[in-house]
C-alpha atoms as a PDB file:
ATOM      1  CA  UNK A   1     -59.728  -3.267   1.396  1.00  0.00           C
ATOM      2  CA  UNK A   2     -57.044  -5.450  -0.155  1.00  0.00           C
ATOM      3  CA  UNK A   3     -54.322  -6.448   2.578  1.00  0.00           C
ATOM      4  CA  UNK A   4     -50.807  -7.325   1.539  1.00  0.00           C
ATOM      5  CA  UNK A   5     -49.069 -10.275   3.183  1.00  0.00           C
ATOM      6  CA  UNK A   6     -45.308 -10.329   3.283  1.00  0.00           C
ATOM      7  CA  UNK A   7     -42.333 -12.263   4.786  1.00  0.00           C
ATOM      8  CA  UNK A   8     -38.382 -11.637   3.717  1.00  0.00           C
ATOM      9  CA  UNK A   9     -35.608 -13.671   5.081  1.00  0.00           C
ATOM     10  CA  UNK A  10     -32.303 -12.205   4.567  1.00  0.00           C
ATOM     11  CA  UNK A  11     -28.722 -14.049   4.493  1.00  0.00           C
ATOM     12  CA  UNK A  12     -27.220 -10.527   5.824  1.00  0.00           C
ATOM     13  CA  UNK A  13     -26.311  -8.099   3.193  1.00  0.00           C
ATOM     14  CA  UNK A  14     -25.279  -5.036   3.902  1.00  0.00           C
ATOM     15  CA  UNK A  15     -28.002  -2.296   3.111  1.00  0.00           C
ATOM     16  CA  UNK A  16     -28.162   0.028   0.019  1.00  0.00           C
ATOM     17  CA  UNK A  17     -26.700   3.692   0.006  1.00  0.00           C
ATOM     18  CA  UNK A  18     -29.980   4.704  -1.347  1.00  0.00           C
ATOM     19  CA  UNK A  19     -33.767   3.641  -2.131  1.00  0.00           C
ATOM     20  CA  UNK A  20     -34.562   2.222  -5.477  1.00  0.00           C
ATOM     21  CA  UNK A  21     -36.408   4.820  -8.052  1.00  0.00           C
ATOM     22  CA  UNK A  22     -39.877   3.859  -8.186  1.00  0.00           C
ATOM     23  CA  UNK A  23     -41.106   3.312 -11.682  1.00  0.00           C
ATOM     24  CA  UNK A  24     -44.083   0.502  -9.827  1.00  0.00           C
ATOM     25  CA  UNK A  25     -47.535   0.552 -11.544  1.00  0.00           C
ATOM     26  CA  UNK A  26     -50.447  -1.405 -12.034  1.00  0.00           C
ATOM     27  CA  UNK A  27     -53.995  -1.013 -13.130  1.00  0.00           C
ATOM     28  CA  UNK A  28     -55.337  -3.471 -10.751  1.00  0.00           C
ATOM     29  CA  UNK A  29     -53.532  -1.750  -7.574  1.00  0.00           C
ATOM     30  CA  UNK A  30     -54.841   1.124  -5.775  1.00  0.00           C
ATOM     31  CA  UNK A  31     -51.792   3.579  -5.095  1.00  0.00           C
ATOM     32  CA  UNK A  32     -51.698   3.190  -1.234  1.00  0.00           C
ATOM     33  CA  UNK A  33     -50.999  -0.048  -2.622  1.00  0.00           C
ATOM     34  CA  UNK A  34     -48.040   0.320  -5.213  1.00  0.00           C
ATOM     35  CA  UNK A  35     -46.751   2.851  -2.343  1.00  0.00           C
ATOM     36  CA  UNK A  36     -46.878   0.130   0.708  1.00  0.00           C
ATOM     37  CA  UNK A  37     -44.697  -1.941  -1.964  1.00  0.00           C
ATOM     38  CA  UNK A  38     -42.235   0.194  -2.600  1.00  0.00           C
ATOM     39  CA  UNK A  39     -42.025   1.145   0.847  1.00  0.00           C
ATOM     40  CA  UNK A  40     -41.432  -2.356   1.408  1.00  0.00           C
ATOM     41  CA  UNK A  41     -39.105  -3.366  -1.661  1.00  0.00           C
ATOM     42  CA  UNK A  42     -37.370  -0.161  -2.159  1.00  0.00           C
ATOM     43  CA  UNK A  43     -33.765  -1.267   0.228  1.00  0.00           C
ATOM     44  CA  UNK A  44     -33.636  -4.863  -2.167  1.00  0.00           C
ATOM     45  CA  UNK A  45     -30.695  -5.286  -3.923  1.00  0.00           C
ATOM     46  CA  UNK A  46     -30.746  -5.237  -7.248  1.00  0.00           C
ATOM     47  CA  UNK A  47     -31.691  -8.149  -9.633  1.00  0.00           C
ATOM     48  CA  UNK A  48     -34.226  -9.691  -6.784  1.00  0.00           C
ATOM     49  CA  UNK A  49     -37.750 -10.274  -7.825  1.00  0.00           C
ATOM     50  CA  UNK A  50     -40.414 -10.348  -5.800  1.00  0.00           C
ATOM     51  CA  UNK A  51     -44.112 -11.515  -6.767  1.00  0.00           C
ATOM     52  CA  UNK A  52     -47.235 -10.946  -4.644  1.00  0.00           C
ATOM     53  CA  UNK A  53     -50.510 -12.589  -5.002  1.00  0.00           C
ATOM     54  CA  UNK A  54     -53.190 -10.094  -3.126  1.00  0.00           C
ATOM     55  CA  UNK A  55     -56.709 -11.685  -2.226  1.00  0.00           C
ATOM     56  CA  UNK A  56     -60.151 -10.287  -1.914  1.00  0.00           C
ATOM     57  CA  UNK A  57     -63.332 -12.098  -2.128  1.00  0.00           C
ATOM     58  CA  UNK A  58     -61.720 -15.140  -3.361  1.00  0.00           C
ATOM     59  CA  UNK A  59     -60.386 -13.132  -6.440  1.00  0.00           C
ATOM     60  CA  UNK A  60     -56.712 -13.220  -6.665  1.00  0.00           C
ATOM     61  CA  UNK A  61     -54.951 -10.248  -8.310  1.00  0.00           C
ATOM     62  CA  UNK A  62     -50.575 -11.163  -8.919  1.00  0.00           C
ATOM     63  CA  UNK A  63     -47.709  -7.966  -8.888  1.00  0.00           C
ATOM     64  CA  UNK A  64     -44.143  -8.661  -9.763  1.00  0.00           C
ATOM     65  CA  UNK A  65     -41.183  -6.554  -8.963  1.00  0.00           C
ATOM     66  CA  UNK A  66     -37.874  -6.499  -9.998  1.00  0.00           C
ATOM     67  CA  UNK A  67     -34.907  -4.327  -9.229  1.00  0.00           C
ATOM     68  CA  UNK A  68     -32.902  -3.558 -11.842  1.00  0.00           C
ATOM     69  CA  UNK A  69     -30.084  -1.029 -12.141  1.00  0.00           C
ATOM     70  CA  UNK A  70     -31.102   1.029  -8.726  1.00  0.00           C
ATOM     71  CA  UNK A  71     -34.867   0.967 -10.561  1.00  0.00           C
ATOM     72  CA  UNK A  72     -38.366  -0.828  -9.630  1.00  0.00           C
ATOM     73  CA  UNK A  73     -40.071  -1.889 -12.093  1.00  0.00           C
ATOM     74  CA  UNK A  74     -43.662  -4.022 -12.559  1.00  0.00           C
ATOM     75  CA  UNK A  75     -43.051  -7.355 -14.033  1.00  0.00           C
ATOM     76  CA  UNK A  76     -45.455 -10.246 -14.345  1.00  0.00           C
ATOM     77  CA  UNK A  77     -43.954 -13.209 -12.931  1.00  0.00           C
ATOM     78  CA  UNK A  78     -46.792 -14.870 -10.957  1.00  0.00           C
ATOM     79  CA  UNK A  79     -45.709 -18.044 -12.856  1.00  0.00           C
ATOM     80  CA  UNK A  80     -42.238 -17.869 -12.169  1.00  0.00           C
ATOM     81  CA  UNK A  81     -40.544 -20.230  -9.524  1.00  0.00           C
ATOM     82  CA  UNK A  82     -38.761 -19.261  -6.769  1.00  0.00           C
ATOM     83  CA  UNK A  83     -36.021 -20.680  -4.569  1.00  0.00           C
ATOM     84  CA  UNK A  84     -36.553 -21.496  -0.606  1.00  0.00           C
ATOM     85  CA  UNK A  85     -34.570 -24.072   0.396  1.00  0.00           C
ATOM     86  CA  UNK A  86     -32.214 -21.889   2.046  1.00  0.00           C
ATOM     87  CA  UNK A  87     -34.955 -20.323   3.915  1.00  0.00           C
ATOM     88  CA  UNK A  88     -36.133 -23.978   4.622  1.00  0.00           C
ATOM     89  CA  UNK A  89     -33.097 -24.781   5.757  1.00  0.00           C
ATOM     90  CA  UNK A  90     -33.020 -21.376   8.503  1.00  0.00           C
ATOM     91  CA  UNK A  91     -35.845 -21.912   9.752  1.00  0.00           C
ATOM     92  CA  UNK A  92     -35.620 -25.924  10.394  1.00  0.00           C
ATOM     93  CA  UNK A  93     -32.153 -25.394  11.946  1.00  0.00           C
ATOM     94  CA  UNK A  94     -33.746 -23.070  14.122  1.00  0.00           C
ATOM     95  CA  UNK A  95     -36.341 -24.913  15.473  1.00  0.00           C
ATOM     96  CA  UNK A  96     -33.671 -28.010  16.192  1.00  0.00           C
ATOM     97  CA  UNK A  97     -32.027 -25.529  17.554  1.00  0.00           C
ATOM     98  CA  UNK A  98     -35.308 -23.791  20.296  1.00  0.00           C
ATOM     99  CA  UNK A  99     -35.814 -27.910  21.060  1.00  0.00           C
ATOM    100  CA  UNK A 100     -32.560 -28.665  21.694  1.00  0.00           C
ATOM    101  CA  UNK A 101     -31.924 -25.069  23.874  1.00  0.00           C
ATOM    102  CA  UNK A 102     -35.531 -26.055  25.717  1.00  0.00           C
ATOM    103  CA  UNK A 103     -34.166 -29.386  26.789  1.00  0.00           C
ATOM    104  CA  UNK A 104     -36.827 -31.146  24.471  1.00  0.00           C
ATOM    105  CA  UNK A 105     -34.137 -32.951  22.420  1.00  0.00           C
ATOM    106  CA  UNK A 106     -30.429 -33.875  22.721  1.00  0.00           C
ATOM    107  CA  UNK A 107     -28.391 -33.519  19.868  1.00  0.00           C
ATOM    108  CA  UNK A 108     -27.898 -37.498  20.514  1.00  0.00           C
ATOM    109  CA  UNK A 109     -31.249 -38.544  20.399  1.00  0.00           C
ATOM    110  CA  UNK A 110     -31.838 -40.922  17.527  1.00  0.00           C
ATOM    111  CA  UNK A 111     -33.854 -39.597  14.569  1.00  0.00           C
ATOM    112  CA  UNK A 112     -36.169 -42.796  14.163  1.00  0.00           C
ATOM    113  CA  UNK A 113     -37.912 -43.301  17.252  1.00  0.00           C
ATOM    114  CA  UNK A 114     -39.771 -39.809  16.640  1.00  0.00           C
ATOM    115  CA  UNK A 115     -41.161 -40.498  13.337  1.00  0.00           C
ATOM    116  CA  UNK A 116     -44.143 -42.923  12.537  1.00  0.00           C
ATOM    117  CA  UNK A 117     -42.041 -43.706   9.701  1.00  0.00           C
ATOM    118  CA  UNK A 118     -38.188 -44.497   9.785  1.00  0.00           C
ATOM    119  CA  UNK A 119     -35.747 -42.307   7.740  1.00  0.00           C
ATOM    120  CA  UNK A 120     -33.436 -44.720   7.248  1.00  0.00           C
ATOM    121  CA  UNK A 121     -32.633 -48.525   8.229  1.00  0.00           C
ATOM    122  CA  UNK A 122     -32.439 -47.648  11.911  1.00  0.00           C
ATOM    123  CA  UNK A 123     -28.442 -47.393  11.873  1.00  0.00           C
ATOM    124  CA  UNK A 124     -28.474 -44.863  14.795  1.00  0.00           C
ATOM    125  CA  UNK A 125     -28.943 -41.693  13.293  1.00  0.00           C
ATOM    126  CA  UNK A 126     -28.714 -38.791  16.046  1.00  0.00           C
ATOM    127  CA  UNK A 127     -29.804 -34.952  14.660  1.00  0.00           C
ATOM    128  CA  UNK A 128     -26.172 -34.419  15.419  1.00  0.00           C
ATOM    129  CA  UNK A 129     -24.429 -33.750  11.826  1.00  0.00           C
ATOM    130  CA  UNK A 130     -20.775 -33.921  11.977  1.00  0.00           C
ATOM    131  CA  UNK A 131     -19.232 -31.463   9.599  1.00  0.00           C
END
């Protein structure tokens, strides 16, 4: 049985009136499959993509999906990039944020003397950013 992994951050917009039609298929997906997708993808805005890579006995099988115009649809775009740095940038702020709210790190604390290797010259860097 083929498990699907998946992980959405969102940046908080507001949800859809309605679910997207579903117009998924695949000849390498078992329906339960395509359906656990949709169920899944259906609330996305539209024009997001979204590509899964499902594993099984080392064999790798890729599914794209892409809303367009209140629509799923099955695209291949397992070679596509995709952007995270925003995400990166959540979830690092985050756990600054669980150290600092634990009392394992001041917002003063220089940067270097935590590192094996120094970020910068040693100027006194703190994790403080001033905006």
């Amino acid at each position: 049985m083929k498990k699907i992994l998946f992980g959405l951050f969102g940046c908080g917009r507001p949800p859809l009136d309605k679910p997207a039609i579903n117009h998924l298929k695949s000849e390498s997906l078992q329906a339960g499959q395509l359906d656990t997708i949709y169920r899944l993808t259906n609330a996305f805005p539209n024009n997001i993509q979204i590509a899964f890579a499902l594993i099984k006995n080392g064999q790798t099988t890729f599914f794209g999906v892409n809303r367009i115009n209140d629509t799923l649809i099955s695209i291949q775009n397992s070679n596509s990039a995709f952007e995270i740095g925003s995400i990166i940038k959540v979830f690092i702020t985050t756990i600054l944020a669980n150290f600092v709210i634990n009392g394992n790190l001041k917002l003063d604390d220089k940067i270097n003397p935590i590192w094996s290797q120094a970020f910068s010259d040693d100027n006194g860097e703190t994790w403080e950013w001033n905006w």
